[in-house]
Protein backbone atom coordinates (compact mmCIF):
# COMPACT_ATOMS: atom_id res chain seq x y z
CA UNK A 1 69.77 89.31 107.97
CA UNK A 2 67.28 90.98 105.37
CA UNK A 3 68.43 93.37 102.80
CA UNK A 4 66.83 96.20 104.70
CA UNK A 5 68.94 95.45 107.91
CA UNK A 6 71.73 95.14 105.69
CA UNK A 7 71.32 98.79 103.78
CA UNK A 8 71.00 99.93 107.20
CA UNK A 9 74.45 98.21 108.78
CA UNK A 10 76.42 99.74 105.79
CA UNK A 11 74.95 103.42 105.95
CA UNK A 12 76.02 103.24 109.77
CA UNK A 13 79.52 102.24 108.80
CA UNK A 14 79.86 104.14 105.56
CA UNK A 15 82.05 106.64 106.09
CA UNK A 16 84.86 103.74 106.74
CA UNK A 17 83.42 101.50 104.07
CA UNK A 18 83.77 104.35 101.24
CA UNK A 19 86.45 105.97 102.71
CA UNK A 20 89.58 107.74 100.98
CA UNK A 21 92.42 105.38 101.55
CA UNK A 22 94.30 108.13 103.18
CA UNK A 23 91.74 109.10 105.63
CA UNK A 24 89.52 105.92 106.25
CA UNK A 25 89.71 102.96 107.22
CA UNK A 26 87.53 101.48 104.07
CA UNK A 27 88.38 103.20 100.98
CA UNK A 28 87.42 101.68 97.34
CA UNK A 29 90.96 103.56 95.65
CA UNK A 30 93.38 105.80 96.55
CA UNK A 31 94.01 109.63 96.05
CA UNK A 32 96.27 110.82 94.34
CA UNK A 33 97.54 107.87 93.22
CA UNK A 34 98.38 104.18 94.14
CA UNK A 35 101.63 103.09 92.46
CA UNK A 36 103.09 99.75 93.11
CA UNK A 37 106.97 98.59 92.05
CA UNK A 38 106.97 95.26 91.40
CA UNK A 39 110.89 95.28 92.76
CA UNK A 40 111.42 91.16 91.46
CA UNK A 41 110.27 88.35 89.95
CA UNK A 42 112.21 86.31 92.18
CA UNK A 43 110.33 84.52 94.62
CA UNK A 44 110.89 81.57 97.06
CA UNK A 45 107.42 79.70 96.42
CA UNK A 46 105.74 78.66 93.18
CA UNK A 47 102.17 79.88 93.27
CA UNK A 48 99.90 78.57 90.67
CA UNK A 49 97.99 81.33 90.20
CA UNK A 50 101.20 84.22 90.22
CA UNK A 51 100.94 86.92 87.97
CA UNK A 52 104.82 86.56 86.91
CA UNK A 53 106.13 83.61 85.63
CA UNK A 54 109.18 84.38 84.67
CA UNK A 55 112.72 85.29 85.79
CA UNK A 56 113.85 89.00 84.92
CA UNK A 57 117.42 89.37 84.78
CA UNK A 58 117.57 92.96 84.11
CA UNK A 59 116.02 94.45 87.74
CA UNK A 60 116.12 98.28 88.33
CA UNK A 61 119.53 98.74 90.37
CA UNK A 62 118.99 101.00 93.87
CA UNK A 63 119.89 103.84 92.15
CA UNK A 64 117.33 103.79 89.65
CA UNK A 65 114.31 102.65 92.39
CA UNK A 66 115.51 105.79 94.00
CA UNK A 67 114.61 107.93 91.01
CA UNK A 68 111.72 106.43 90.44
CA UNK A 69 110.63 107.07 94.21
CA UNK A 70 111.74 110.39 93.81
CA UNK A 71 109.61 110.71 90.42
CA UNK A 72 106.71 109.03 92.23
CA UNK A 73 106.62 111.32 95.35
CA UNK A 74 106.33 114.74 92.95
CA UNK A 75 102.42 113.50 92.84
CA UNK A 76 101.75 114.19 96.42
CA UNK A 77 101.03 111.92 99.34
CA UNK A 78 100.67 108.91 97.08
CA UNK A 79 100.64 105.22 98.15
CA UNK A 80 104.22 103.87 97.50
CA UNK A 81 103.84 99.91 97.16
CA UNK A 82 106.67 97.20 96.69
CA UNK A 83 105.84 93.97 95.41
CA UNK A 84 106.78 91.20 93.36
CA UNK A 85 107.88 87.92 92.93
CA UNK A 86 108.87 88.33 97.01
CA UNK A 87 110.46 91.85 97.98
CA UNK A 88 112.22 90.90 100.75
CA UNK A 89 114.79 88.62 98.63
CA UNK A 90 115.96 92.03 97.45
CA UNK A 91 119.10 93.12 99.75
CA UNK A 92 118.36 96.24 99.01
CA UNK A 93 115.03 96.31 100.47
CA UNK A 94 115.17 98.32 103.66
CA UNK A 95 117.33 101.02 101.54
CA UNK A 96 114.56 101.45 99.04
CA UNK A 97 111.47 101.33 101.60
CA UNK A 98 113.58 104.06 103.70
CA UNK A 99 114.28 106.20 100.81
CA UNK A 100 110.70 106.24 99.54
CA UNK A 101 109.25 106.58 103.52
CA UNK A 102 111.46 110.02 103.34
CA UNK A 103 108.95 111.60 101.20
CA UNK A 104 105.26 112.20 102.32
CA UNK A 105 104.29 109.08 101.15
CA UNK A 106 102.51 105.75 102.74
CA UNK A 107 104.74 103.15 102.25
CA UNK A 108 103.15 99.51 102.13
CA UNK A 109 104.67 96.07 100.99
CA UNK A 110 103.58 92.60 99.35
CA UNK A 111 104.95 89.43 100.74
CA UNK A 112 104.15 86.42 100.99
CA UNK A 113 105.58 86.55 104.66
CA UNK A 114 107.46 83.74 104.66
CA UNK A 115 110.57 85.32 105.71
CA UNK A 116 109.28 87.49 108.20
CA UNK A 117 111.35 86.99 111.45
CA UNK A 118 111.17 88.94 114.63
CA UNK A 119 114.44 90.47 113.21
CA UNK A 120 112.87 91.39 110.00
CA UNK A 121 109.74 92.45 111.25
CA UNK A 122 111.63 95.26 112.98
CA UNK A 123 114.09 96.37 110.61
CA UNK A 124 111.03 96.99 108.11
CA UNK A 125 109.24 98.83 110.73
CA UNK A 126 112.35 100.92 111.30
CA UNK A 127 112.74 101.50 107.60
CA UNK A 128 109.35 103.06 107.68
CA UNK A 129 107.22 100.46 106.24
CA UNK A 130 103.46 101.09 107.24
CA UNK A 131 101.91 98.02 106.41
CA UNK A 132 102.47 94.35 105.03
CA UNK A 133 100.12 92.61 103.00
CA UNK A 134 100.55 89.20 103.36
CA UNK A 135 99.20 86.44 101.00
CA UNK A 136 96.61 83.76 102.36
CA UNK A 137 94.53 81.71 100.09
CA UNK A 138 93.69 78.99 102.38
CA UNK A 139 93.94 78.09 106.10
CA UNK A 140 96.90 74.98 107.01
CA UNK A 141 98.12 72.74 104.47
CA UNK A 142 95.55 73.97 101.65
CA UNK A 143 97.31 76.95 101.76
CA UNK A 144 100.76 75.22 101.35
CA UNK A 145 99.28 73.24 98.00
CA UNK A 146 97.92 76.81 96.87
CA UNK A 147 101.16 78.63 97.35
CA UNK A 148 103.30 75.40 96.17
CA UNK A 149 105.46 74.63 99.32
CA UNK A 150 104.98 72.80 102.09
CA UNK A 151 105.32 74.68 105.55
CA UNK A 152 104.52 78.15 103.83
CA UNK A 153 101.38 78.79 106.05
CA UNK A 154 103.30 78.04 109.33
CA UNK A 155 106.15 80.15 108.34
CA UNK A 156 103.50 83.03 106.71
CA UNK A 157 101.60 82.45 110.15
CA UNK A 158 105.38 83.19 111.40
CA UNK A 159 105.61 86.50 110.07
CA UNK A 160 101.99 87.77 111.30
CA UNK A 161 103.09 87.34 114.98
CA UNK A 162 106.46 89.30 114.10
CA UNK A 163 104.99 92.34 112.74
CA UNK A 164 102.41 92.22 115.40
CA UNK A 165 105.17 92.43 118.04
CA UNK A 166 107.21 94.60 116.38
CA UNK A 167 103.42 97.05 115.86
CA UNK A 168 103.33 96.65 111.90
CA UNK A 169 99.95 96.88 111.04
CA UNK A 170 98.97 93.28 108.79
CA UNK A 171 96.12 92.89 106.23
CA UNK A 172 95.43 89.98 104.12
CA UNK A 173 95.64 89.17 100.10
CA UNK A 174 93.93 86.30 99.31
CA UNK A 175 93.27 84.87 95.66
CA UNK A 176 89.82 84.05 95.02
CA UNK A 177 89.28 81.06 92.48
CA UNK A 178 86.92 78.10 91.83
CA UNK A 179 90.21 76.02 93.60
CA UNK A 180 90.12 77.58 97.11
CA UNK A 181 86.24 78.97 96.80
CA UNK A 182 85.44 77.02 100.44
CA UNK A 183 88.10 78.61 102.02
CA UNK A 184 87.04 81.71 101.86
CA UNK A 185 84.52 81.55 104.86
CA UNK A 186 87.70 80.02 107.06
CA UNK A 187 90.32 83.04 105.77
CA UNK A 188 87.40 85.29 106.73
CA UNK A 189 86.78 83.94 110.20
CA UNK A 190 91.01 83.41 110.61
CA UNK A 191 91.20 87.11 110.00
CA UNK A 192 89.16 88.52 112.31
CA UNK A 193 90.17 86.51 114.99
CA UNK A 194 93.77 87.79 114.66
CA UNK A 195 92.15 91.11 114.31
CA UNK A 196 93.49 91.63 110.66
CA UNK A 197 92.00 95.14 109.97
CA UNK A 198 91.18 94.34 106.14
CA UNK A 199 91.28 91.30 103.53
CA UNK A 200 91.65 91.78 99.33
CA UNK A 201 89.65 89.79 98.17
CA UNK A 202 91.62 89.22 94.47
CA UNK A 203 89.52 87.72 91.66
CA UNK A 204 91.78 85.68 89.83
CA UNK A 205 92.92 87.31 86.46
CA UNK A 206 94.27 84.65 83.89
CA UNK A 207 97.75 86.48 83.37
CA UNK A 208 101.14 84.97 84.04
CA UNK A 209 101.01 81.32 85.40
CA UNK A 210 97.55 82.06 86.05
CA UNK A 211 96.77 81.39 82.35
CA UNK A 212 97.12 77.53 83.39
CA UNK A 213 94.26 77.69 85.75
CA UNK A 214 91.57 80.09 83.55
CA UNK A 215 89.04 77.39 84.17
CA UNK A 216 89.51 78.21 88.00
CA UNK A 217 88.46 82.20 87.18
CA UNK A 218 84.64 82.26 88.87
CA UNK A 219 81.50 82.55 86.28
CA UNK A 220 79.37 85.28 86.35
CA UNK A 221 76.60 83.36 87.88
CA UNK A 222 79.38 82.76 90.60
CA UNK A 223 80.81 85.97 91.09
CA UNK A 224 77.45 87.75 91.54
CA UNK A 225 77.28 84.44 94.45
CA UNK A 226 80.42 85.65 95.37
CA UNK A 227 79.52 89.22 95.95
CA UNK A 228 75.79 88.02 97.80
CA UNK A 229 78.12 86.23 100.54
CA UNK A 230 81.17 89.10 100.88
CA UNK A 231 78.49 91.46 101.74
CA UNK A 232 75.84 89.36 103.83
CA UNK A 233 79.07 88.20 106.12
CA UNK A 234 80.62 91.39 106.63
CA UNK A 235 78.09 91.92 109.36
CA UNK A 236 79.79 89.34 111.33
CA UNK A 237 83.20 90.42 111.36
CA UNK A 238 85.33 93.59 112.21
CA UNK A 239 87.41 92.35 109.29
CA UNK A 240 86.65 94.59 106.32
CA UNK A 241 86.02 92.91 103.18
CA UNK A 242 87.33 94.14 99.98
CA UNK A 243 86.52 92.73 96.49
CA UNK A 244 89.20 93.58 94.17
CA UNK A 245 89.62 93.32 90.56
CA UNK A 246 86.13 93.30 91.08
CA UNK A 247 84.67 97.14 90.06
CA UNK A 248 81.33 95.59 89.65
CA UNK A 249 81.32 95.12 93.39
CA UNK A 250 79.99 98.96 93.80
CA UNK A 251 77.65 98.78 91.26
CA UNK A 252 76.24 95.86 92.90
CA UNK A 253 75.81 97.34 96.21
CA UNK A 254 73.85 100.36 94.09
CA UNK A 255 71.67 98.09 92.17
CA UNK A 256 70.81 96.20 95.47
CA UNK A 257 69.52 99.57 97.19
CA UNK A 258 72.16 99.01 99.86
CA UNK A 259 74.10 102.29 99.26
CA UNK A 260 73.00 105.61 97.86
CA UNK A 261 74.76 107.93 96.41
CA UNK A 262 74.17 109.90 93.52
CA UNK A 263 76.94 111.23 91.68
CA UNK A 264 79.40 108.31 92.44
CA UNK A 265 82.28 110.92 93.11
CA UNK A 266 83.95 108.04 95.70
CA UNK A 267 82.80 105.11 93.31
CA UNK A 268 86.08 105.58 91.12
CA UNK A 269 85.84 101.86 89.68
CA UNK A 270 88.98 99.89 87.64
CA UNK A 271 91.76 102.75 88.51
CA UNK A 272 94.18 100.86 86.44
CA UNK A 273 95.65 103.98 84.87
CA UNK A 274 93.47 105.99 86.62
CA UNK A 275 94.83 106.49 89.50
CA UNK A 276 96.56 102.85 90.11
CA UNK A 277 99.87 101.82 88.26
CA UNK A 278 102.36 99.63 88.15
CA UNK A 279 106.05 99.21 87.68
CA UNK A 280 108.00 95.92 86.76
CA UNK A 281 111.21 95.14 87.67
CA UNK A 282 112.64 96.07 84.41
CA UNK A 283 110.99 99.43 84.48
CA UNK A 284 108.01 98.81 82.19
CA UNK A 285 104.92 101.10 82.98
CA UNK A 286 101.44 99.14 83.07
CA UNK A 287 97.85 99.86 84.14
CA UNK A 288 98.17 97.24 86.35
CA UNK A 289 99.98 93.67 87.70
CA UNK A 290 97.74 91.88 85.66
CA UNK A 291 97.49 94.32 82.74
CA UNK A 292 101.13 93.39 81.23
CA UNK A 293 100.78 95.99 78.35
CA UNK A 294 104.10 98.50 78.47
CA UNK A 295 103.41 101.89 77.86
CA UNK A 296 106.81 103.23 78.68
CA UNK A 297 109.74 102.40 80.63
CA UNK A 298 111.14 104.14 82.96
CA UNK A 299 114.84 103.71 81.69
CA UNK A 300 113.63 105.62 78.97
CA UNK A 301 111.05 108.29 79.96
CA UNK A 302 111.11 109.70 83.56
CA UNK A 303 107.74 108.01 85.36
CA UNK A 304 105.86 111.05 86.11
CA UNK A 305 105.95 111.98 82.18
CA UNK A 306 104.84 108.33 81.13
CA UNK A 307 101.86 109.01 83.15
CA UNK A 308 100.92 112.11 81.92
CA UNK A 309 101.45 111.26 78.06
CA UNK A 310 100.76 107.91 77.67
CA UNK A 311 97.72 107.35 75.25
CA UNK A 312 96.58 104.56 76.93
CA UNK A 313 96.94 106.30 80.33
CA UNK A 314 95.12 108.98 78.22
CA UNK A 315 92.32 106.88 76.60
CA UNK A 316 91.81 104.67 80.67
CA UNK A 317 91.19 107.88 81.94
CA UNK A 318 88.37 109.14 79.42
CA UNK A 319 87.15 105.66 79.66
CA UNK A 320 87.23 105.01 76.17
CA UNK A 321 85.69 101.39 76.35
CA UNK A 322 83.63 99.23 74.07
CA UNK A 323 80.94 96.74 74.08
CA UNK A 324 79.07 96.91 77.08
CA UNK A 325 81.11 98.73 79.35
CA UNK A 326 81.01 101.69 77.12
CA UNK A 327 76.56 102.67 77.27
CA UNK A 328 76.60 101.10 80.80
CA UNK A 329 75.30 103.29 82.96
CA UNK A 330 77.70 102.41 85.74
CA UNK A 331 80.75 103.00 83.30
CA UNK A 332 82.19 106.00 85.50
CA UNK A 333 81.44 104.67 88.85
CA UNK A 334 82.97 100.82 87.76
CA UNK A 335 84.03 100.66 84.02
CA UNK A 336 84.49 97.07 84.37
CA UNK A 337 87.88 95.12 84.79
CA UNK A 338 90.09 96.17 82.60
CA UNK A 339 92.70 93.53 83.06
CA UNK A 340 90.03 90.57 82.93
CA UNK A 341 89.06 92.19 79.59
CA UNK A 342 92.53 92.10 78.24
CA UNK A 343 93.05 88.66 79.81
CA UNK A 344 90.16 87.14 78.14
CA UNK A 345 89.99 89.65 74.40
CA UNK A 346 93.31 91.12 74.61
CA UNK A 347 91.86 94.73 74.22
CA UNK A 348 92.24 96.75 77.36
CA UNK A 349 89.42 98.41 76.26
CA UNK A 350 86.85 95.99 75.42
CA UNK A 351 84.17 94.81 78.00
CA UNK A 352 84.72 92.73 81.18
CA UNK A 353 83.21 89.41 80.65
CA UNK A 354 81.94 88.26 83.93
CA UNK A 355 79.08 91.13 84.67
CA UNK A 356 75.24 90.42 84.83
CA UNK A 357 74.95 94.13 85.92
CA UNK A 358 75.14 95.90 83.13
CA UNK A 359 72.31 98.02 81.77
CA UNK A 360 72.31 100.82 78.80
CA UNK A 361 72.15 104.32 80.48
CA UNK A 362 69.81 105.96 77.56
């Protein structure tokens, strides 16, 4: 397919590609906000690449995820997320994901799927769960060696067919790294034929236990590869594609010719404290999952006031960044990765590392 087929396929299909989140099918972020609880670090595999590597004793109790749900829903018909370590080994579970579907909020989940049974599938459905995410990064056994036990893929596999049959919708996470790079066409081609709806597409961000496979984070050279093939082989699939921790992504598609749009208005870029954050189980406020820098805690300061007065909520949001990232010309419509930046500097602030795209703006 040339490029000029390819602008043309994506300007028929861009009103779902650039989509708001609440409206579309697409979406790049989420309005009004996107703000994920990270319920546990428990978890029943050992991932090699997880963003949490360690046990936290001290877990909000029910009562305090329902003030924080309650906190959460006074900024409108937000996205409501619960992650963590693995959600569903919280017995409170289908108590919180009730309380929070009360309020006009879309309520989605993380899981590895694993323990997904018919059973499950529907008492999460009942609860008012909208959609499960559920973790691929490989397809059969390489998937079991990613995710550190043996049988996970069957039993994830497990969990698709329940929420199918009990009419959950399903997309896919999958980690993309140097390790499980040749998977990615298989995931892809898995996907749409089970008519998964949408894949993230995670660049792996040394954090966590992740830290012990930096050398499998892709290269520049390789993500810019990476981004060539995501959008070339999105033609051939219903499955839509979505490039996370990857803001670069919508610069690229400008800089190719392949979308064009002036002002950038729906090109929001890293929303880590933007308009995406994140809650651990202890109640720490971050950015992001992979931008482990507290600004609050919820214990302490009610949510909703953490996000309006934190100064590095504050300074995220006027895009206060250095190096690069700050004359870039594509600093409001991407403003580069600000958890890869920490990850790799350990200055939220300072420039992503792995961009070829960036270009002064005087």
């Amino acid at each position: 397919m040339s490029v000029e087929e390819l602008k043309s396929w994506i300007n028929q299909h861009k009103d779902d590609i650039f989509a708001n989140d609440a409206v579309g099918t697409g979406c790049f972020s989420y309005l009004p906000a996107e703000i994920i609880w990270a319920v546990t670090k428990r978890c029943n595999l050992r991932c090699k690449h997880c963003s949490i590597s360690e046990v936290d004793p001290e877990e909000l109790n029910t009562e305090e995820g329902f003030g924080l749900i309650e906190d959460a829903a006074k900024f409108g018909a937000v996205k409501f997320g619960f992650t963590g370590g693995e959600p569903l080994l919280r017995e409170d579970i289908y108590d919180l994901i009730e309380y929070a579907a009360s309020f006009d909020m879309q309520v989605v989940m993380a899981t590895n799927g694993t323990l997904i049974t018919d059973e499950v599938a529907k008492r999460l459905k009942k609860a008012g769960l909208e959609r499960a995410a559920m973790s691929i990064d490989a397809v059969g056994s390489a998937h079991d060696a990613f995710r550190g036990v043996d049988g996970a893929f069957k039993a994830t596999l497990r969990g698709m067919k329940a929420c199918e049959a009990a009419d959950l919708s399903v997309q896919f996470f999958t980690t993309v790294t140097r390790d499980n790079y040749s998977e990615i066409p298989k995931i892809i081609k898995f996907a749409d034929e089970l008519n998964i709806w949408r894949i993230y597409l995670i660049y792996l961000i040394a954090v966590g236990r992740g830290k012990q496979i930096s050398d499998a984070c892709l290269s520049t050279a390789e993500n810019m590869e990476f981004f060539d093939h995501t959008v070339f082989k999105q033609k051939e699939v219903n499955t839509w594609l979505k490039p996370i921790c990857n803001p670069q992504y919508w610069a690229y598609l400008k800089d190719k010719g392949l979308v064009d749009r002036e002002d950038g208005t729906k090109f929001t870029g890293c929303t880590a404290g933007i308009t995406r954050f994140h809650i651990f189980p202890n109640g720490d406020v971050t950015p992001c999952a992979y931008l482990p820098v507290k600004t609050g805690n919820i214990r302490e300061t009610p949510f909703s006031e953490i996000v309006r007065n934190s100064e590095m909520f504050k300074a995220l949001r006027a895009r206060k960044l250095k190096g690069h990232c700050a004359t870039c010309k594509y600093k409001r419509i991407c403003g580069g990765c600000r958890s890869r930046a920490y990850a790799v500097s350990g200055d939220y602030l300072g420039e992503d590392p792995v961009c070829s795209l960036w270009e002064s703006e005087t």
